[in-house]
Protein backbone atom coordinates (compact mmCIF):
# COMPACT_ATOMS: atom_id res chain seq x y z
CA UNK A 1 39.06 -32.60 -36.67
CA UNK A 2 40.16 -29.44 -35.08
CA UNK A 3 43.27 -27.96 -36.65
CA UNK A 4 43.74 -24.93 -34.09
CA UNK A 5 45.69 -24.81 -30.66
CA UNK A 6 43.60 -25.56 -27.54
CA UNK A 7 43.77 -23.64 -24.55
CA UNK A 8 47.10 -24.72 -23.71
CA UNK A 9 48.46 -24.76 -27.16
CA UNK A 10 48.36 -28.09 -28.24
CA UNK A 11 47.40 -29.00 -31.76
CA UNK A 12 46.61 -32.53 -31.30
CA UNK A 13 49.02 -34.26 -29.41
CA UNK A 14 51.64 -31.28 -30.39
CA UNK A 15 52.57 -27.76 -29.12
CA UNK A 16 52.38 -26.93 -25.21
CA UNK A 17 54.56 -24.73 -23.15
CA UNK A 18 57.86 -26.73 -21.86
CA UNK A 19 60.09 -23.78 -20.70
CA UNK A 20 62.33 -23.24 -18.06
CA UNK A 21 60.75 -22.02 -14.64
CA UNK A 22 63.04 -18.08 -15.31
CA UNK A 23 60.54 -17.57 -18.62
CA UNK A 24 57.27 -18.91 -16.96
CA UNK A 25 56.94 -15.20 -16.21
CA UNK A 26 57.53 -14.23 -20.00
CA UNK A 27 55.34 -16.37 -21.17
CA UNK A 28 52.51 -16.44 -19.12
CA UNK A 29 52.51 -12.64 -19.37
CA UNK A 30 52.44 -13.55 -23.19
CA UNK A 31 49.63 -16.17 -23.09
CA UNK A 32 47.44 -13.94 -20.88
CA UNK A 33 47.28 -10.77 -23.26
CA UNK A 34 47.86 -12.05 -26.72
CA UNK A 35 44.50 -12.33 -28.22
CA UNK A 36 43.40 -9.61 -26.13
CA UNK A 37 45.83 -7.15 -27.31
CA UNK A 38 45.10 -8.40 -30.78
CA UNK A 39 41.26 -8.05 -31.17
CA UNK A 40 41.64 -4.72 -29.66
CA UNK A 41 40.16 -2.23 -32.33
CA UNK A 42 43.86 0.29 -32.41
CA UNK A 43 46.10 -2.64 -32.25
CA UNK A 44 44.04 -3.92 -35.38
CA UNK A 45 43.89 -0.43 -37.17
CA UNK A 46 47.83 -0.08 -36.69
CA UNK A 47 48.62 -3.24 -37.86
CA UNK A 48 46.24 -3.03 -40.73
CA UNK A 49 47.78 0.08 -41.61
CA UNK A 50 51.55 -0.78 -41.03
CA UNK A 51 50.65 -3.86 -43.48
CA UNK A 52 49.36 -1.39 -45.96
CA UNK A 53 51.36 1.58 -46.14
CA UNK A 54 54.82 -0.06 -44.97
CA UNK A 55 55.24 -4.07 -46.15
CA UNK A 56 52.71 -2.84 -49.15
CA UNK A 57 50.37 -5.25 -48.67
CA UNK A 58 48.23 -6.77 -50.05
CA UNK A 59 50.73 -8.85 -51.90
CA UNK A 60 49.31 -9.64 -55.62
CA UNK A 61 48.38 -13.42 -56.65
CA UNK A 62 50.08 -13.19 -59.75
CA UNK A 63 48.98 -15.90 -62.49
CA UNK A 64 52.17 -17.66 -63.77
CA UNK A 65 51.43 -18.20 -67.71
CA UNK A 66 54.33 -19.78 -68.76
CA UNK A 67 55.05 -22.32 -65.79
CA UNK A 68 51.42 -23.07 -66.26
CA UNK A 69 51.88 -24.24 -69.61
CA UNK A 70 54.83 -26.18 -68.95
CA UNK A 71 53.08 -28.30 -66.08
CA UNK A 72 49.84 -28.48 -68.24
CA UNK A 73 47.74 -26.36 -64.86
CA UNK A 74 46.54 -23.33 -63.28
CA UNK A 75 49.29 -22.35 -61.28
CA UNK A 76 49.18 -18.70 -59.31
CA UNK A 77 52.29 -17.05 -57.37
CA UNK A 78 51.48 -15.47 -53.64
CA UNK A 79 53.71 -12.78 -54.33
CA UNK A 80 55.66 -12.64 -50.41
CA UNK A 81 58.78 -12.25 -51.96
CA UNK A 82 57.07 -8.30 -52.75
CA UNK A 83 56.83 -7.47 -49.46
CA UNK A 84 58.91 -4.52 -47.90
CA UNK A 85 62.43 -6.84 -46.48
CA UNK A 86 61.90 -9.07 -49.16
CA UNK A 87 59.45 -11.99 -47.32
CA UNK A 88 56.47 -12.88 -45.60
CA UNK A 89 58.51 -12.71 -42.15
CA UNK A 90 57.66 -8.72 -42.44
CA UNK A 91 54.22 -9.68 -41.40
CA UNK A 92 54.75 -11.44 -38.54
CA UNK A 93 57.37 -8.70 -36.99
CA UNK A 94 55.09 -5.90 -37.29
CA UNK A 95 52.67 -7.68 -35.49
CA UNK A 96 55.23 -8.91 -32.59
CA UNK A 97 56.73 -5.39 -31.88
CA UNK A 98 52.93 -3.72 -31.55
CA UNK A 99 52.39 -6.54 -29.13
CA UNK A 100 55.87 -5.78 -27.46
CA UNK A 101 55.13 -2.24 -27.59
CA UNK A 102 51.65 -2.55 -25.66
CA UNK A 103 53.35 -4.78 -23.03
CA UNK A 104 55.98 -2.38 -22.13
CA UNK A 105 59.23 -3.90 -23.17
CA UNK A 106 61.86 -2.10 -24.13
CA UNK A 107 64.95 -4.54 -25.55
CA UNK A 108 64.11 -6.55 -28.60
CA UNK A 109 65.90 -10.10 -29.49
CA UNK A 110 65.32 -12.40 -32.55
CA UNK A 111 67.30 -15.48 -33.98
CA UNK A 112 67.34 -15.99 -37.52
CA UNK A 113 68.85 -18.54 -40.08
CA UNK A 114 68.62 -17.07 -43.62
CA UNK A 115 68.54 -13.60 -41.76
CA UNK A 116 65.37 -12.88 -43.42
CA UNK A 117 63.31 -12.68 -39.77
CA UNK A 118 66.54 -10.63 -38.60
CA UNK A 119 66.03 -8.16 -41.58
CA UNK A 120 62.33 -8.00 -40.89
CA UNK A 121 62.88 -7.15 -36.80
CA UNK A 122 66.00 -5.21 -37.16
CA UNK A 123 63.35 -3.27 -39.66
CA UNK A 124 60.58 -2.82 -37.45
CA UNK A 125 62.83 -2.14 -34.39
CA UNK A 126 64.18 0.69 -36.23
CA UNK A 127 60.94 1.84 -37.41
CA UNK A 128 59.85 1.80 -33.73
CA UNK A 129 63.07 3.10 -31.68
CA UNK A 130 63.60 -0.31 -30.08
CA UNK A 131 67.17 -2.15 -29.14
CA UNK A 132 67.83 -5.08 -31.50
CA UNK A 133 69.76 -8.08 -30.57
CA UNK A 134 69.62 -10.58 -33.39
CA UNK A 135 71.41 -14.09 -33.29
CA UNK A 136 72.84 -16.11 -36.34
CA UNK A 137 74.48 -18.84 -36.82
CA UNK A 138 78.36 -18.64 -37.45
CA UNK A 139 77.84 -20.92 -40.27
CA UNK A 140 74.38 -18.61 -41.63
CA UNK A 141 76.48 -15.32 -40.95
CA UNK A 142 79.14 -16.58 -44.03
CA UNK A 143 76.35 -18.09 -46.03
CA UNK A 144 74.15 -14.77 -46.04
CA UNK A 145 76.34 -12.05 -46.13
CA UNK A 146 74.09 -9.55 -47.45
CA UNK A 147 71.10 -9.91 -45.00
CA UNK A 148 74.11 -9.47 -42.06
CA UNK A 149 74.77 -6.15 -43.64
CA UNK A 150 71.41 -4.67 -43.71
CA UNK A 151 70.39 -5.79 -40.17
CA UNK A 152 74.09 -3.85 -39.52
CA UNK A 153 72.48 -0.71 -41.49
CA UNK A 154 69.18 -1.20 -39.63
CA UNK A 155 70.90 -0.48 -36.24
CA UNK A 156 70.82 -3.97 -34.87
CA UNK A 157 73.52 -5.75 -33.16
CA UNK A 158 74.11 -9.24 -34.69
CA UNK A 159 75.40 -12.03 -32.31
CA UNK A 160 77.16 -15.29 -33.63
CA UNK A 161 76.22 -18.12 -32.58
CA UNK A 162 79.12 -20.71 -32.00
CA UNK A 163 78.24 -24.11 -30.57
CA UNK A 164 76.99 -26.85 -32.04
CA UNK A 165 75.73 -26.96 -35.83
CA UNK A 166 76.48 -22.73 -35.61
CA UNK A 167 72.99 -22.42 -37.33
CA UNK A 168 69.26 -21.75 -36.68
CA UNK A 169 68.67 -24.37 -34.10
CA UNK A 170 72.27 -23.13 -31.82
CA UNK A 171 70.91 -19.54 -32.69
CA UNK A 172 67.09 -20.12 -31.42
CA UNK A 173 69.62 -21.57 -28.23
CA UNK A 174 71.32 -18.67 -27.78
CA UNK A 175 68.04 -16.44 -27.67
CA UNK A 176 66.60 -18.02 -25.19
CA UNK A 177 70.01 -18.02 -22.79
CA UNK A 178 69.66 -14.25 -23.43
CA UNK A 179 65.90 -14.17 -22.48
CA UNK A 180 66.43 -15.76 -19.36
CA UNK A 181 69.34 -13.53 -18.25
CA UNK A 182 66.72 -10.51 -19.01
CA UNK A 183 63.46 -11.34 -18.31
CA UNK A 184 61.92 -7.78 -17.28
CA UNK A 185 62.30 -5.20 -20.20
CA UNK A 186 63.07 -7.99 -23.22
CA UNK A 187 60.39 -9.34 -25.60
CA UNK A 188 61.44 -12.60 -27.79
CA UNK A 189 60.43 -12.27 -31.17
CA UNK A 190 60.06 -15.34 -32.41
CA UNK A 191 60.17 -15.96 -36.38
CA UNK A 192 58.47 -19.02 -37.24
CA UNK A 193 55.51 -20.81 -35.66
CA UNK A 194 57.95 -22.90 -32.92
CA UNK A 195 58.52 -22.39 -29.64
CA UNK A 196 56.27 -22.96 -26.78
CA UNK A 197 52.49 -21.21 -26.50
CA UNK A 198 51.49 -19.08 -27.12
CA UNK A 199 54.05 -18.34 -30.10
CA UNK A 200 53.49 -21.04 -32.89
CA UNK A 201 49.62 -19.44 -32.79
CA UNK A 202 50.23 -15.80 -32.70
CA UNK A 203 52.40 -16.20 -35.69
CA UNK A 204 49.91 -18.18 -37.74
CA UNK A 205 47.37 -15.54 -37.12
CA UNK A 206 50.00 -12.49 -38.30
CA UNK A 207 50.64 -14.21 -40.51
CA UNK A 208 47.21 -15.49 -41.73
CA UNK A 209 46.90 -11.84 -44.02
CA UNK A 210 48.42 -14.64 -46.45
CA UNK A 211 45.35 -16.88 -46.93
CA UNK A 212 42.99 -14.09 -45.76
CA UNK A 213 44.07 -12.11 -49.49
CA UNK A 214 43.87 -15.48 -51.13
CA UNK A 215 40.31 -15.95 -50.82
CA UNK A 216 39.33 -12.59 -52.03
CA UNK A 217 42.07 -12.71 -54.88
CA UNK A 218 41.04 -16.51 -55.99
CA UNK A 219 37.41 -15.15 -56.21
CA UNK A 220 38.77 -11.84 -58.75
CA UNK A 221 40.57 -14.52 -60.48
CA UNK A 222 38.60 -17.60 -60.67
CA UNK A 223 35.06 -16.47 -59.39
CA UNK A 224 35.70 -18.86 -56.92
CA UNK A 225 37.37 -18.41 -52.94
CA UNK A 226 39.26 -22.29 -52.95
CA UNK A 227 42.04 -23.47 -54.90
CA UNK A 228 42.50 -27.17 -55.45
CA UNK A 229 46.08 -27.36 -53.75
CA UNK A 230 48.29 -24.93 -51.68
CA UNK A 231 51.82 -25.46 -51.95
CA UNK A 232 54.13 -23.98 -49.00
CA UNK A 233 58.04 -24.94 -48.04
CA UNK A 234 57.86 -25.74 -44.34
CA UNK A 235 61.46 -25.30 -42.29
CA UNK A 236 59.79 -24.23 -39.09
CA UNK A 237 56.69 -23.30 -41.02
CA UNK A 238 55.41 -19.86 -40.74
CA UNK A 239 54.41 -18.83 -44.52
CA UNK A 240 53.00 -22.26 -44.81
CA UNK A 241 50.96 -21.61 -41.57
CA UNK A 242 49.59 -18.43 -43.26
CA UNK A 243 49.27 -19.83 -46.81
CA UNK A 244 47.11 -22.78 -45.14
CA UNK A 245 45.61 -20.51 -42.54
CA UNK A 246 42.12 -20.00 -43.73
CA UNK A 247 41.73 -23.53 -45.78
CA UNK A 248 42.58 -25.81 -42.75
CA UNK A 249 38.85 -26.91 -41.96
CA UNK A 250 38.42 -26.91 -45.55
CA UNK A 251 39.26 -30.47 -46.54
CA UNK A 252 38.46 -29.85 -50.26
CA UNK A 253 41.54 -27.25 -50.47
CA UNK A 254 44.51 -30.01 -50.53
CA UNK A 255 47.71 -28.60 -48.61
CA UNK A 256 51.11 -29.89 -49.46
CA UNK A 257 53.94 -28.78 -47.30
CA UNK A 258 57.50 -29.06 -48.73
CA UNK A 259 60.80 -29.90 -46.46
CA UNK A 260 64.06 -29.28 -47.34
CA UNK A 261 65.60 -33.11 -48.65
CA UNK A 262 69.20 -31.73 -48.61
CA UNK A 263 71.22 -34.39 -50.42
CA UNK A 264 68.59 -36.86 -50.37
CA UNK A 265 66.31 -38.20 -47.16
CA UNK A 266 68.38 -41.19 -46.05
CA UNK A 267 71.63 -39.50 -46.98
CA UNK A 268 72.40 -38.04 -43.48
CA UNK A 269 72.13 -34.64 -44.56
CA UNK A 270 68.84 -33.96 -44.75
CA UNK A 271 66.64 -31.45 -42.91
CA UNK A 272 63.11 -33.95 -43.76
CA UNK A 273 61.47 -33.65 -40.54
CA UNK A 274 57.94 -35.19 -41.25
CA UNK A 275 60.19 -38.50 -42.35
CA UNK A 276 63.01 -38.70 -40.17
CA UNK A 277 61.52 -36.70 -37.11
CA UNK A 278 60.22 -38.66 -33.92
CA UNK A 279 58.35 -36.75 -31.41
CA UNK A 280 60.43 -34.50 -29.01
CA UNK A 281 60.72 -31.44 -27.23
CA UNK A 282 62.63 -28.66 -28.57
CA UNK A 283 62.45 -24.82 -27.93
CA UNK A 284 59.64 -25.19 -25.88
CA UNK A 285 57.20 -27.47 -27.66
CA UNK A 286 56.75 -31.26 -28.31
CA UNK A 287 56.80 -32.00 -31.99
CA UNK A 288 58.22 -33.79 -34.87
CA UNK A 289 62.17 -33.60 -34.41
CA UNK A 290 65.24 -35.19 -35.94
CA UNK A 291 66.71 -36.86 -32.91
CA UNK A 292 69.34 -40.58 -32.59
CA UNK A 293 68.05 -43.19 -30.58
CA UNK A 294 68.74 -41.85 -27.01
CA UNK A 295 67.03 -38.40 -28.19
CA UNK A 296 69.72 -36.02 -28.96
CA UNK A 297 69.09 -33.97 -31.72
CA UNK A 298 70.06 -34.65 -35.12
CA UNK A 299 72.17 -31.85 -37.19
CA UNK A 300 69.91 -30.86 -39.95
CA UNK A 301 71.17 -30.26 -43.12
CA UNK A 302 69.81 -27.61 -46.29
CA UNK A 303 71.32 -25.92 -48.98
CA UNK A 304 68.65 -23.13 -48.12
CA UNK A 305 69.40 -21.93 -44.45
CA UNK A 306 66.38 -20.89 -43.86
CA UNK A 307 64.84 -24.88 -44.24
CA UNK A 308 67.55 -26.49 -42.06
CA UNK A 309 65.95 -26.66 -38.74
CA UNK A 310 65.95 -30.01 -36.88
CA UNK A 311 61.61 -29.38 -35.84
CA UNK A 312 58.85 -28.45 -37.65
CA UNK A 313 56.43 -26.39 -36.42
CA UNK A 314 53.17 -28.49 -33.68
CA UNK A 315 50.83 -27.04 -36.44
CA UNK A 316 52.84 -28.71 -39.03
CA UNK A 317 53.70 -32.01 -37.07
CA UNK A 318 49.44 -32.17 -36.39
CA UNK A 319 48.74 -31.40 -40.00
CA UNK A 320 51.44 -34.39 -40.67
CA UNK A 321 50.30 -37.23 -38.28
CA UNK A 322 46.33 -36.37 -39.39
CA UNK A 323 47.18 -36.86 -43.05
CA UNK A 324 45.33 -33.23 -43.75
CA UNK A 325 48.76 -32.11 -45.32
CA UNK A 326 51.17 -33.80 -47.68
CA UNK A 327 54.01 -33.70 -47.08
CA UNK A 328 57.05 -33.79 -49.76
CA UNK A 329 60.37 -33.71 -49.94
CA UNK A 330 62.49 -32.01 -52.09
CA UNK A 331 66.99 -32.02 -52.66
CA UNK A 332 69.01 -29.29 -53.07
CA UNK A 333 69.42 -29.89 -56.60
CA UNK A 334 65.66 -30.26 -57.46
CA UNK A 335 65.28 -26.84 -55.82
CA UNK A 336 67.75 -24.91 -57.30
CA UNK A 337 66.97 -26.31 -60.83
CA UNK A 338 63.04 -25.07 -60.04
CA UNK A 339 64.79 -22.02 -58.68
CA UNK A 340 66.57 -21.43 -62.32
CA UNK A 341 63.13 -22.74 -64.57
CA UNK A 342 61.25 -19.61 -62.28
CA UNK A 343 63.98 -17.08 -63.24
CA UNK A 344 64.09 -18.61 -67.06
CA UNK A 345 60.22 -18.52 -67.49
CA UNK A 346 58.63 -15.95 -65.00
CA UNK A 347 61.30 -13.41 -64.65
CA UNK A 348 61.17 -13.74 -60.73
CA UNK A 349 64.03 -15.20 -58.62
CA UNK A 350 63.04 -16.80 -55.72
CA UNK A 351 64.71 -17.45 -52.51
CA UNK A 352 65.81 -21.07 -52.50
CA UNK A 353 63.81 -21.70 -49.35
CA UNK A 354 60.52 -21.35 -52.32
CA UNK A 355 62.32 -22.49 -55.02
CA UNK A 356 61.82 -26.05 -52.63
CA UNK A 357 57.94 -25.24 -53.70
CA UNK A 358 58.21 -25.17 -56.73
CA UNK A 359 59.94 -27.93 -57.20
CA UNK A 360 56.85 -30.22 -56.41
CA UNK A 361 55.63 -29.35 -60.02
CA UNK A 362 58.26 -31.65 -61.44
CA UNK A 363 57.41 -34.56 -58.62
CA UNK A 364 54.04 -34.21 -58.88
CA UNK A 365 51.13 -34.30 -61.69
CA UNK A 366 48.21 -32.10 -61.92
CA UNK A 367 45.42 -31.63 -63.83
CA UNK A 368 45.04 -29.24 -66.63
CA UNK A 369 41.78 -27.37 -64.96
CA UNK A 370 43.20 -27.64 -61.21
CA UNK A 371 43.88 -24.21 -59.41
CA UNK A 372 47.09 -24.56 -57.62
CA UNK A 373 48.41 -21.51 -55.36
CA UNK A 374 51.93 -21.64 -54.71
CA UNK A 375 53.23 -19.18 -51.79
CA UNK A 376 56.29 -17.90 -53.16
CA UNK A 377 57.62 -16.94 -49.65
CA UNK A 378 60.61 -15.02 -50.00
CA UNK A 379 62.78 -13.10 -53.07
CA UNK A 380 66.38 -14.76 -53.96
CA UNK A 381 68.58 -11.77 -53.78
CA UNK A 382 70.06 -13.12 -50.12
CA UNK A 383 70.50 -16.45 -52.15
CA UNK A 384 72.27 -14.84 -55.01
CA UNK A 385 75.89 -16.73 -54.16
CA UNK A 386 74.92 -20.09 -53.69
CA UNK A 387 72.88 -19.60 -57.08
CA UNK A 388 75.93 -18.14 -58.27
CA UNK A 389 78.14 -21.08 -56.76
CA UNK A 390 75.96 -24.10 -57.70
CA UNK A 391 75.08 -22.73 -61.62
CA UNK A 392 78.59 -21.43 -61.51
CA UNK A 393 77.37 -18.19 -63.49
């Protein structure tokens, strides 16, 4: 079984290119040069060094003691939530505006849900002297104040997004309407691994540092490369992609991917792609997608905005429909109660989008010698209100 895009970007059945005929140009410029640009030796050293000296990489595979001796296992944090901006979306940005860079474009754009991916490009557009356009949600702008303020600080202009569900999916929407209208000097950074090839690839390999520092850190810790279990929250699925990267053809390593239940699968709000989803096109790829009968898409629904996205990633919906990941579901209140038990015993708050990780530990047994590496993906301090709200501290 081959868990990589082909030539054309399918993973299985999933992925492809379905764009309009304005961004063939765009992408086919994109598709050409990407792995190109990226095995060239000074795109490599930059971004090497970048992740290094800027996100402070690598991030540390901290063992977690006393969660470990709750749930009777070996459990170790990926420590993402350490990264420069706050999340593993850093890595995937500094790769995308190198790439921008060495294709000549000028004008950056990004949509974002739980603003984290608009923190990390607002970041690296600063860092590099490029325009920033970032779209948000109406809905995501209220929800995560904060992360509005610091793209604000970081010089980029943030764009509401007002039709629709006035979150990720009407923000991705909006993107794209802007990336048509300026095709020549405008690169689309896109956050997660969606969208049509050759994006959902190129952001599993930025963002494939993740698993890469895994094996090494696994052997320091364990004197062995492979964990029993990864555990990564998918919304459109980028950390997961890197957590899993380097373990896919490793059937030994079991992957369980974790989706955003909302109030509870069959409840109507619900953001459980891998259950609900039927395959579709959206953004530019066929994959799994919340969709009524006649194929218009379903409004998802999350406590954690960065998890309520109507797709999944064609990795993800491959990984699904061959049964190589599990797939779980998890509600808003299982994940902020895990969210609170992290704080309580580890002294790390997580951003609720993780917190859905973590919450597998009280779904799921494990066994007392099993090595389980949980990506912790993001830090909670965007997510302080709604902790705040729902624990009413």
């Amino acid at each position: 079984m081959n868990y990589n895009a082909n030539k054309k970007g399918y993973y299985g059945e999933f992925g492809g290119a379905y764009i309009p005929e304005m961004l063939y140009p765009n992408v086919e410029e994109l598709r050409q040069y990407y792995l190109k640009i990226m095995a060239e030796p000074s795109f490599q050293k930059e971004f090497n060094r970048l992740l290094k000296d800027y996100v402070g990489r690598p991030s540390p595979l901290y063992f977690a003691k006393r969660l470990s001796e709750k749930y009777r296992t070996k459990i170790y944090l990926k420590r993402e939530d350490l990264n420069h901006t706050g999340a593993h979306k850093i890595n995937n940005t500094i790769g995308q505006i190198l790439m921008a860079k060495r294709l000549g474009k000028t004008r950056i754009i990004a949509e974002t849900g739980a603003g984290q991916h608009g923190v990390a490009t607002a970041t690296v557009c600063a860092l590099m002297g490029m325009e920033c356009v970032v779209y948000m949600g109406e809905i995501d702008i209220a929800r995560q104040a904060p992360n509005v303020a610091r793209m604000k600080m970081l010089g980029a202009t943030v764009i509401p997004a007002l039709s629709g569900s006035r979150t990720l999916k009407d923000a991705t929407n909006e993107a794209i309407r802007d990336w048509i209208n300026n095709p020549v000097d405008t690169y689309y950074i896109i956050g997660s691994v969606v969208g049509p090839h050759p994006y959902p690839d190129m952001v599993a390999r930025f963002q494939s540092v993740i698993s890469e520092e895994m094996k090494w850190q696994l052997k320091e810790h364990e004197g062995k490369e492979n964990p029993d279990y990864i555990i990564a929250c998918v919304g459109g699925g980028s950390n997961a992609a890197g957590a899993f990267y380097h373990y896919l053809d490793t059937e030994e390593v079991k992957l369980i991917a974790v989706e955003a239940a909302g109030k509870g699968i069959r409840s109507g709000k619900s953001a459980a792609t891998s259950v609900l989803g039927k395959k579709g096109i959206i953004h530019g790829s066929k994959t799994l997608l919340m969709q009524t009968e006649d194929g218009q898409i379903t409004e998802p629904y999350s406590i954690s905005a960065g998890l309520d996205y109507p797709g999944v990633g064609p990795l993800h919906a491959h990984l699904c429909a061959t049964n190589r990941a599990e797939f779980l579901a998890v509600t808003d209140d299982e994940a902020m109660k895990a969210g609170l038990e992290l704080c309580e015993l580890e002294g790390i708050i997580p951003a609720i989008e993780s917190a859905h990780a973590l919450a597998v530990f009280g779904q799921k047994k494990f066994k007392p010698n099993q090595v389980i590496v949980l990506n912790l993906s993001g830090r909670g301090d965007k997510d302080l209100n709604t902790y705040i709200n729902y624990f009413k501290l």
